[in-house]
PDB file of N, CA and C in Angstrom:
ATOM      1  N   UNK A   1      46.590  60.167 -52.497  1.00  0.00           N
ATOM      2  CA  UNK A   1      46.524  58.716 -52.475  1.00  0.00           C
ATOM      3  C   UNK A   1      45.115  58.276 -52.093  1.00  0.00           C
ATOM      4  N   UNK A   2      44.516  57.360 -52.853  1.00  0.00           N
ATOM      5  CA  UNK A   2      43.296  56.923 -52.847  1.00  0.00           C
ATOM      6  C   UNK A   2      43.523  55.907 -51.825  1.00  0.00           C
ATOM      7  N   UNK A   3      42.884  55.079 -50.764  1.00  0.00           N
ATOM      8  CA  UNK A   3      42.895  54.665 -49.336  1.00  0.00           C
ATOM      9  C   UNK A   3      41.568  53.694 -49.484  1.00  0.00           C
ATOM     10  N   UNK A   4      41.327  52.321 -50.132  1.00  0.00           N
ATOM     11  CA  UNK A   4      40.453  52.067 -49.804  1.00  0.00           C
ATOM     12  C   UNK A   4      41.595  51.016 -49.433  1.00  0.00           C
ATOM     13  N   UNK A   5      42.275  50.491 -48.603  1.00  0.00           N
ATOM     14  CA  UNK A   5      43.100  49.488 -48.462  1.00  0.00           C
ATOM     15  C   UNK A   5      42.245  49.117 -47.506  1.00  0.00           C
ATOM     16  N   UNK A   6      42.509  49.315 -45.969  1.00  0.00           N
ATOM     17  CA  UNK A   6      41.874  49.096 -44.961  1.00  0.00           C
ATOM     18  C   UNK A   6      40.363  48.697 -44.917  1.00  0.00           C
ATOM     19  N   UNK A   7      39.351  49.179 -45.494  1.00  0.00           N
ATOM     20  CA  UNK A   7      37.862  49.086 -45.790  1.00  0.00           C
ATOM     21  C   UNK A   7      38.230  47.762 -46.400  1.00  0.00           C
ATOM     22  N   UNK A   8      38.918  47.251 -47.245  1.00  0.00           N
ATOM     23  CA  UNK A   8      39.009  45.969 -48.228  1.00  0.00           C
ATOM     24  C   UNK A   8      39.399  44.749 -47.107  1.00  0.00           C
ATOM     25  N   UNK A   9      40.303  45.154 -46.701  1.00  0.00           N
ATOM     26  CA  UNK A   9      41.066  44.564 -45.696  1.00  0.00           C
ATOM     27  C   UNK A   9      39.885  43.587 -44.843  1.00  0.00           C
ATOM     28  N   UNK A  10      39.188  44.841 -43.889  1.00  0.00           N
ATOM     29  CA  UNK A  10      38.347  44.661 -42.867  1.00  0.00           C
ATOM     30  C   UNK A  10      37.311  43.580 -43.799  1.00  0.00           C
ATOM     31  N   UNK A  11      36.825  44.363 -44.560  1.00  0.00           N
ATOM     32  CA  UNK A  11      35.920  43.214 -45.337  1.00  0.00           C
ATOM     33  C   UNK A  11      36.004  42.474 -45.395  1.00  0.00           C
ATOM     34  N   UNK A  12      37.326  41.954 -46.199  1.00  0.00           N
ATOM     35  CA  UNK A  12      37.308  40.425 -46.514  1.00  0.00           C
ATOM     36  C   UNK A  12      37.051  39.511 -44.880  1.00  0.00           C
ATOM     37  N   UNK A  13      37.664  39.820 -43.927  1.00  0.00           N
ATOM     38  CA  UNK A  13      37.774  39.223 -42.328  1.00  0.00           C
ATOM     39  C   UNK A  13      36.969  39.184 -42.169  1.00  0.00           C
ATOM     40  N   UNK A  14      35.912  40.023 -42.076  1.00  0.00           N
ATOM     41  CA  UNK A  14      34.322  40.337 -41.890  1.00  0.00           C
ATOM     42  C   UNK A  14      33.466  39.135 -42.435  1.00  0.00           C
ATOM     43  N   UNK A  15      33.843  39.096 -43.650  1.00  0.00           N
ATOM     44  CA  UNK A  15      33.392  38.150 -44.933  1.00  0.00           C
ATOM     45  C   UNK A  15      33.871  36.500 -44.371  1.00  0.00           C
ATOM     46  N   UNK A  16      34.983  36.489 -44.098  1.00  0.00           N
ATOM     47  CA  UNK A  16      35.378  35.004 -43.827  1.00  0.00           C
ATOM     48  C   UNK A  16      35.048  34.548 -42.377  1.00  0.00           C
ATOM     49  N   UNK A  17      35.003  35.662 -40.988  1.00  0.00           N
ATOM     50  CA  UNK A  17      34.029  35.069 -40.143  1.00  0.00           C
ATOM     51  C   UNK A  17      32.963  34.708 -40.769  1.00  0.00           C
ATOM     52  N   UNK A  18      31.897  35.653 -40.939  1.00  0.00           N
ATOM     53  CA  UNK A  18      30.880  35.613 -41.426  1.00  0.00           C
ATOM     54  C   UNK A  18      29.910  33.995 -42.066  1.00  0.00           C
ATOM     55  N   UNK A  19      31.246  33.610 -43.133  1.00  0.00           N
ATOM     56  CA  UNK A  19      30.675  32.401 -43.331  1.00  0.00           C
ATOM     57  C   UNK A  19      31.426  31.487 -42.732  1.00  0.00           C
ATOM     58  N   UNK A  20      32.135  31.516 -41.787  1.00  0.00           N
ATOM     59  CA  UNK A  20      32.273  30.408 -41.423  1.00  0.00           C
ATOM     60  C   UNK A  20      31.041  30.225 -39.928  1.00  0.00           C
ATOM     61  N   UNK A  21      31.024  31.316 -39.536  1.00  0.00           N
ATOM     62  CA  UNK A  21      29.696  31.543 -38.720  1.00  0.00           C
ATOM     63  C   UNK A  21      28.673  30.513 -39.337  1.00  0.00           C
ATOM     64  N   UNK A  22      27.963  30.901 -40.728  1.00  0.00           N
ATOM     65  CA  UNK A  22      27.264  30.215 -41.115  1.00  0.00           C
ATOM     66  C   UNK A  22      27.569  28.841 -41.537  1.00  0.00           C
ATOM     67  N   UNK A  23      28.692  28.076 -41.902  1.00  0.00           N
ATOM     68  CA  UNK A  23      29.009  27.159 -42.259  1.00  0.00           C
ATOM     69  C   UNK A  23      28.827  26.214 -40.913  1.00  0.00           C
ATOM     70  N   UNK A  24      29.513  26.849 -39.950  1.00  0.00           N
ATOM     71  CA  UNK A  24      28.955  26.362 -38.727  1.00  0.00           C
ATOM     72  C   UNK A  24      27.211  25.857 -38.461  1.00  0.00           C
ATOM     73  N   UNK A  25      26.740  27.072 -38.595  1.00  0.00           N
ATOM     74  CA  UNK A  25      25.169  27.055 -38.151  1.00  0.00           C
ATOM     75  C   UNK A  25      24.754  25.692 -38.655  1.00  0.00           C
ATOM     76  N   UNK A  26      25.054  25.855 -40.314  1.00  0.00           N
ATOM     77  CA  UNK A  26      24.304  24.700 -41.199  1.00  0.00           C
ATOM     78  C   UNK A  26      24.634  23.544 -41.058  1.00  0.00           C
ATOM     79  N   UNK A  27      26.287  23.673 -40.036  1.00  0.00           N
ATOM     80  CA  UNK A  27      26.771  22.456 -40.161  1.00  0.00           C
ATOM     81  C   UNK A  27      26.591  21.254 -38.442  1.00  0.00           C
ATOM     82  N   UNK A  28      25.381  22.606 -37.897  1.00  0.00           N
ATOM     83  CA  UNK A  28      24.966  22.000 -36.666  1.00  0.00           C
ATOM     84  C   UNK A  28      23.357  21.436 -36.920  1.00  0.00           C
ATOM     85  N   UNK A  29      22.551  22.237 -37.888  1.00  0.00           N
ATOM     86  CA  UNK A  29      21.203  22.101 -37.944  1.00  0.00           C
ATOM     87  C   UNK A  29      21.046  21.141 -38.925  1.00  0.00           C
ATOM     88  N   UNK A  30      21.912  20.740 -40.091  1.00  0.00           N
ATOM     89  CA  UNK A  30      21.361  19.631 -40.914  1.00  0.00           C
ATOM     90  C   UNK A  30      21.644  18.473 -39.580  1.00  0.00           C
ATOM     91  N   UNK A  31      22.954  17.968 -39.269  1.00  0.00           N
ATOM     92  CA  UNK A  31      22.536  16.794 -38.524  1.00  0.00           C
ATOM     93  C   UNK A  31      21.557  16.345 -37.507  1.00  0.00           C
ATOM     94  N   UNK A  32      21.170  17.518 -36.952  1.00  0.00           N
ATOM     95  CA  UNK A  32      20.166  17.381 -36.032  1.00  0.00           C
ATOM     96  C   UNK A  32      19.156  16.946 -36.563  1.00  0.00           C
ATOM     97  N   UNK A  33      18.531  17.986 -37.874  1.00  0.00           N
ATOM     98  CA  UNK A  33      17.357  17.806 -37.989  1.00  0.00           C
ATOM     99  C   UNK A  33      17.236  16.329 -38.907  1.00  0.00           C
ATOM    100  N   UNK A  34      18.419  16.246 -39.419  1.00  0.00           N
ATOM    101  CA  UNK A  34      18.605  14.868 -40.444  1.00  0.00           C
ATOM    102  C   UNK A  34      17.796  15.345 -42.102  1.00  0.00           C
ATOM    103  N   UNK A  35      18.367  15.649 -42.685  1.00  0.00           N
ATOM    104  CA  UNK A  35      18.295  16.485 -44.400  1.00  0.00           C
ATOM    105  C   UNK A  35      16.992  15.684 -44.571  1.00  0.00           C
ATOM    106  N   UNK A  36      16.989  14.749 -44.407  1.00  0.00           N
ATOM    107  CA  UNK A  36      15.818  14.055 -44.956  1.00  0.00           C
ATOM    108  C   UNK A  36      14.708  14.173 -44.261  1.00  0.00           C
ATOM    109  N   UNK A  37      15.185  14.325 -42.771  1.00  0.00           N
ATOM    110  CA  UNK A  37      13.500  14.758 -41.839  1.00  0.00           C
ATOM    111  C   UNK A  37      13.009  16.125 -41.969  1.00  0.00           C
ATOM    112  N   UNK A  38      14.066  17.360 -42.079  1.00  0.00           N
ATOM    113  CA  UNK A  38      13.637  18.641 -41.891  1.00  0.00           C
ATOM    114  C   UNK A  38      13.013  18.720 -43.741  1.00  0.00           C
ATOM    115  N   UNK A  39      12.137  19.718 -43.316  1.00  0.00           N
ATOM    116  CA  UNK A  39      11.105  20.160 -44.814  1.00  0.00           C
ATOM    117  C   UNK A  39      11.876  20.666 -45.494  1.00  0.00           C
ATOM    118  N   UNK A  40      12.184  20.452 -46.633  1.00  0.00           N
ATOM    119  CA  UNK A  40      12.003  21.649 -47.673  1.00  0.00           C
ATOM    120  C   UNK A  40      12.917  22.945 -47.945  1.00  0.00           C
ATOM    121  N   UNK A  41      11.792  23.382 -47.868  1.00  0.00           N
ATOM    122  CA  UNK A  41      11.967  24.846 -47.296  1.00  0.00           C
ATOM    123  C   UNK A  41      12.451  25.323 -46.205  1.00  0.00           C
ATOM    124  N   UNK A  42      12.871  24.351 -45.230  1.00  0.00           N
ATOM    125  CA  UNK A  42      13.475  24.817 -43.764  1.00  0.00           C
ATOM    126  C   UNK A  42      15.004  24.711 -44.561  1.00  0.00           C
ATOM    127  N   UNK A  43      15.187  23.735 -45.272  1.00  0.00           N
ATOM    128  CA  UNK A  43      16.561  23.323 -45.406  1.00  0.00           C
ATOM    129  C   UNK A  43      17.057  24.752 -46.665  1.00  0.00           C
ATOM    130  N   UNK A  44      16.322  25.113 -47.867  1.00  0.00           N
ATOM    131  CA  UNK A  44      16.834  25.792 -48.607  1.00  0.00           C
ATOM    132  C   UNK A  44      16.382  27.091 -47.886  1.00  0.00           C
ATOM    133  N   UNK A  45      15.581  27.592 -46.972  1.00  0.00           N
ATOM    134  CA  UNK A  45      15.467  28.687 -45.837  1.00  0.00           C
ATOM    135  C   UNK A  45      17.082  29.176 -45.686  1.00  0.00           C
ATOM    136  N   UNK A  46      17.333  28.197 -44.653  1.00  0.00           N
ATOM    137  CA  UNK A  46      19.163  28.110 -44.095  1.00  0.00           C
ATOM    138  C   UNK A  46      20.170  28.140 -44.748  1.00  0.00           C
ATOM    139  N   UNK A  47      20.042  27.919 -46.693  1.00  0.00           N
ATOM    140  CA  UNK A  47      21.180  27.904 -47.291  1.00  0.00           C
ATOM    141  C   UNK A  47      20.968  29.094 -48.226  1.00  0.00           C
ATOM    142  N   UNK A  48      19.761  29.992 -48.050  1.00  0.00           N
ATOM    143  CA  UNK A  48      19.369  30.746 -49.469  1.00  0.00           C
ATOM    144  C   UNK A  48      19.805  32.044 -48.199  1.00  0.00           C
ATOM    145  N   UNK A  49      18.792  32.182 -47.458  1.00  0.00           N
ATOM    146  CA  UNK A  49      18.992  33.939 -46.363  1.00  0.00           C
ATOM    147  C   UNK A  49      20.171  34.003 -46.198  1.00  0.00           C
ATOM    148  N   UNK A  50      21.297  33.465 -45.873  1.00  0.00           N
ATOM    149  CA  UNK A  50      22.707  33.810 -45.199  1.00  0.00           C
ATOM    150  C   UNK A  50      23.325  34.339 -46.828  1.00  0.00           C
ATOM    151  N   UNK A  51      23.148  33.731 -47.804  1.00  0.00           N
ATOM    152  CA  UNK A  51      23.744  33.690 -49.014  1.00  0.00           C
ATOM    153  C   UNK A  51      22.942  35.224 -49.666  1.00  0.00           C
ATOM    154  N   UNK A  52      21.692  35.805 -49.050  1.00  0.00           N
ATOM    155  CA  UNK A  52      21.035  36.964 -49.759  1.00  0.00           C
ATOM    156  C   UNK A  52      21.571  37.805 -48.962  1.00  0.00           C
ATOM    157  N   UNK A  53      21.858  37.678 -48.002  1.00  0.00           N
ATOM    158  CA  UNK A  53      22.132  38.715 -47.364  1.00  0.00           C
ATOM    159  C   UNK A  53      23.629  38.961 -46.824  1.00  0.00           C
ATOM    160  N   UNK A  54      24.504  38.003 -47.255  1.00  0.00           N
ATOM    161  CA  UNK A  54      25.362  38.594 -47.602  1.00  0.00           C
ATOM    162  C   UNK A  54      25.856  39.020 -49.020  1.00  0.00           C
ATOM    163  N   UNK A  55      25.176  39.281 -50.023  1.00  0.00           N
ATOM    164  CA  UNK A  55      24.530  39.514 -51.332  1.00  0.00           C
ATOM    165  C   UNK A  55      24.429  41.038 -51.189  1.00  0.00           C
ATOM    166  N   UNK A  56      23.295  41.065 -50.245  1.00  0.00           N
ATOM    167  CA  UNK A  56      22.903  42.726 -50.098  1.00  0.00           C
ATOM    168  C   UNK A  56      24.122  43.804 -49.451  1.00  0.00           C
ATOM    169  N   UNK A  57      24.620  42.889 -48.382  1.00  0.00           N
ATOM    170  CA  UNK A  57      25.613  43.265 -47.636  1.00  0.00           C
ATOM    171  C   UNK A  57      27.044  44.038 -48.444  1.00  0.00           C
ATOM    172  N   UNK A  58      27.600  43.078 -48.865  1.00  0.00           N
ATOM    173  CA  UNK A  58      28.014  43.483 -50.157  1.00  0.00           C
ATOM    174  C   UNK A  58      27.744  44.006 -51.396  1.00  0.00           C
ATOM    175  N   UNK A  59      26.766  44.111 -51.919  1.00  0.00           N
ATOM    176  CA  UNK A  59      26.319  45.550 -52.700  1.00  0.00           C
ATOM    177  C   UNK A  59      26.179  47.076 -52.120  1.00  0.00           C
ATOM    178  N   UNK A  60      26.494  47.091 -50.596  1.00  0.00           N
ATOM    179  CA  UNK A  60      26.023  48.191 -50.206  1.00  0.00           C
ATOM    180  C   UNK A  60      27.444  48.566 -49.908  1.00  0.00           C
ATOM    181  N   UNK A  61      28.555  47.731 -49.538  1.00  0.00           N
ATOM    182  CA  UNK A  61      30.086  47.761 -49.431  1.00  0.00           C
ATOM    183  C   UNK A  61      30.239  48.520 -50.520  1.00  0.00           C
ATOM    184  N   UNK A  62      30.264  47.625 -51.570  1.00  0.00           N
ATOM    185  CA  UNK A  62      30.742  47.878 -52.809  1.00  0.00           C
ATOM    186  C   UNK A  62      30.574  49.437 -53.248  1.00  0.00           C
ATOM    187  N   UNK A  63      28.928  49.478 -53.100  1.00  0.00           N
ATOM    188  CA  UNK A  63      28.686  51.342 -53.970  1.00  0.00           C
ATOM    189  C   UNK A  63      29.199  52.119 -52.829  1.00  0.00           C
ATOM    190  N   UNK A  64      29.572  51.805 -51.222  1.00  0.00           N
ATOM    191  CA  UNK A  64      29.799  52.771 -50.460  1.00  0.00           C
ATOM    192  C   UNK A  64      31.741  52.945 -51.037  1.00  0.00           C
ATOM    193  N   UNK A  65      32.183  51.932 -51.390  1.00  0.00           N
ATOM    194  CA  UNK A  65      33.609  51.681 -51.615  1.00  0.00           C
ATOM    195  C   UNK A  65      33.987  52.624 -52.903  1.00  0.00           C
ATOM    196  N   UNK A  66      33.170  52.081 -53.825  1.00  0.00           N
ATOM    197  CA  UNK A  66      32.887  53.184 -55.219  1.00  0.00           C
ATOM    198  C   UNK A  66      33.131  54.566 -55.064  1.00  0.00           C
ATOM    199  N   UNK A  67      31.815  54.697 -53.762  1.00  0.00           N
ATOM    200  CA  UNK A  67      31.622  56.657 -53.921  1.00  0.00           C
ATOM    201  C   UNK A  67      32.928  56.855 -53.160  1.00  0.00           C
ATOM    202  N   UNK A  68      33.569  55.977 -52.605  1.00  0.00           N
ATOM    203  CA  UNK A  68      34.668  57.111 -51.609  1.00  0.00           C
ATOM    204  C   UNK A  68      35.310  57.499 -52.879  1.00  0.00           C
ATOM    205  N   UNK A  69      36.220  56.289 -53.633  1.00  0.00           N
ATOM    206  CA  UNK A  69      37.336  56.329 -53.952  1.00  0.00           C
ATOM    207  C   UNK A  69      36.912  57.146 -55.187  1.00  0.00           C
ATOM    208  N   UNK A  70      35.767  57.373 -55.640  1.00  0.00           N
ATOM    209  CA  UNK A  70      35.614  58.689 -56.411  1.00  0.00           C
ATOM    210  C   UNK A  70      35.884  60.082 -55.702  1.00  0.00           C
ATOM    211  N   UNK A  71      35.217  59.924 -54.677  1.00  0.00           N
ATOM    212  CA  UNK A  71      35.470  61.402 -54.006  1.00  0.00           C
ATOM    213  C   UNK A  71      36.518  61.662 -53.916  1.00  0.00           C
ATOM    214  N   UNK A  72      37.416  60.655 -53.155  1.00  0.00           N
ATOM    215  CA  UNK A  72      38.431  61.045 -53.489  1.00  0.00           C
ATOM    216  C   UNK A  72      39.478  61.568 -54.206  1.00  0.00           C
ATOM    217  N   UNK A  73      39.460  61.114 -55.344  1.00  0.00           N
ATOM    218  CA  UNK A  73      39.906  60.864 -56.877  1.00  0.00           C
ATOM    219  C   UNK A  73      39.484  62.123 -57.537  1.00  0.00           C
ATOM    220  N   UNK A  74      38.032  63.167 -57.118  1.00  0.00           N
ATOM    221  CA  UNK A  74      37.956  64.453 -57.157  1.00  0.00           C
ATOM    222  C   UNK A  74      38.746  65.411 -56.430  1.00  0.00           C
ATOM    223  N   UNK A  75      38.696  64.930 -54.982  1.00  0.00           N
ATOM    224  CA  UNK A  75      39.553  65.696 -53.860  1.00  0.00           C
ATOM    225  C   UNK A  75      40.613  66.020 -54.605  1.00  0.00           C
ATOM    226  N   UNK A  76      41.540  64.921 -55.064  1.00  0.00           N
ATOM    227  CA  UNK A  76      42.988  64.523 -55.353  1.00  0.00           C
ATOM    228  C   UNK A  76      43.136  65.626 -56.727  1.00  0.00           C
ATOM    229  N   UNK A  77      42.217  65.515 -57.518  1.00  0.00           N
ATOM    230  CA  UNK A  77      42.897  66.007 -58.601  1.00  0.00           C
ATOM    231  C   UNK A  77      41.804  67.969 -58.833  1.00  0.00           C
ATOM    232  N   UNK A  78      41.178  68.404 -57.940  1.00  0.00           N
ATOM    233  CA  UNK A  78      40.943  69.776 -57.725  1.00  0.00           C
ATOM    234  C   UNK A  78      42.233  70.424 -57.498  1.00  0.00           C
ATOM    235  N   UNK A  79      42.491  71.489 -57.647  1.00  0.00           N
ATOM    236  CA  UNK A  79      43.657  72.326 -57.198  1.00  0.00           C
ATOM    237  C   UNK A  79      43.451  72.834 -55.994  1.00  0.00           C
TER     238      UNK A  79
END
């Protein structure tokens, strides 16, 4: 039996703190700074990094999720 249940599991939880973490952050620093006073680039800074990096984060899930359930899937069917 191939077993990536749990790893998926954890993820997604991982994944939905995660942004709500950030949904939070953004949803303390625009009013402060007021969208229209903070620059630019401070504002798409705060909405682009959280969004790349959980980007990267998840590409590295993903191929680590890949190689198990191959290995496995060799394990399983060797004699």
């Amino acid at each position: 039996m191939i077993r990536i249940r749990r790893p998926a599991i954890l993820f997604a939880i991982i994944s939905a703190i995660y942004w709500q973490g950030v949904a939070g952050f953004i949803g303390i620093i625009n009013p402060l700074a007021g969208k229209d006073v903070a620059p630019f680039w401070m504002v798409a800074l705060a909405n682009i990094v959280p969004a790349a990096l959980y980007a990267v984060i998840t590409l590295v899930f993903c191929h680590w999720l890949a190689r198990r359930v191959l290995r496995q899937a060799q394990q399983r069917s060797e004699p």
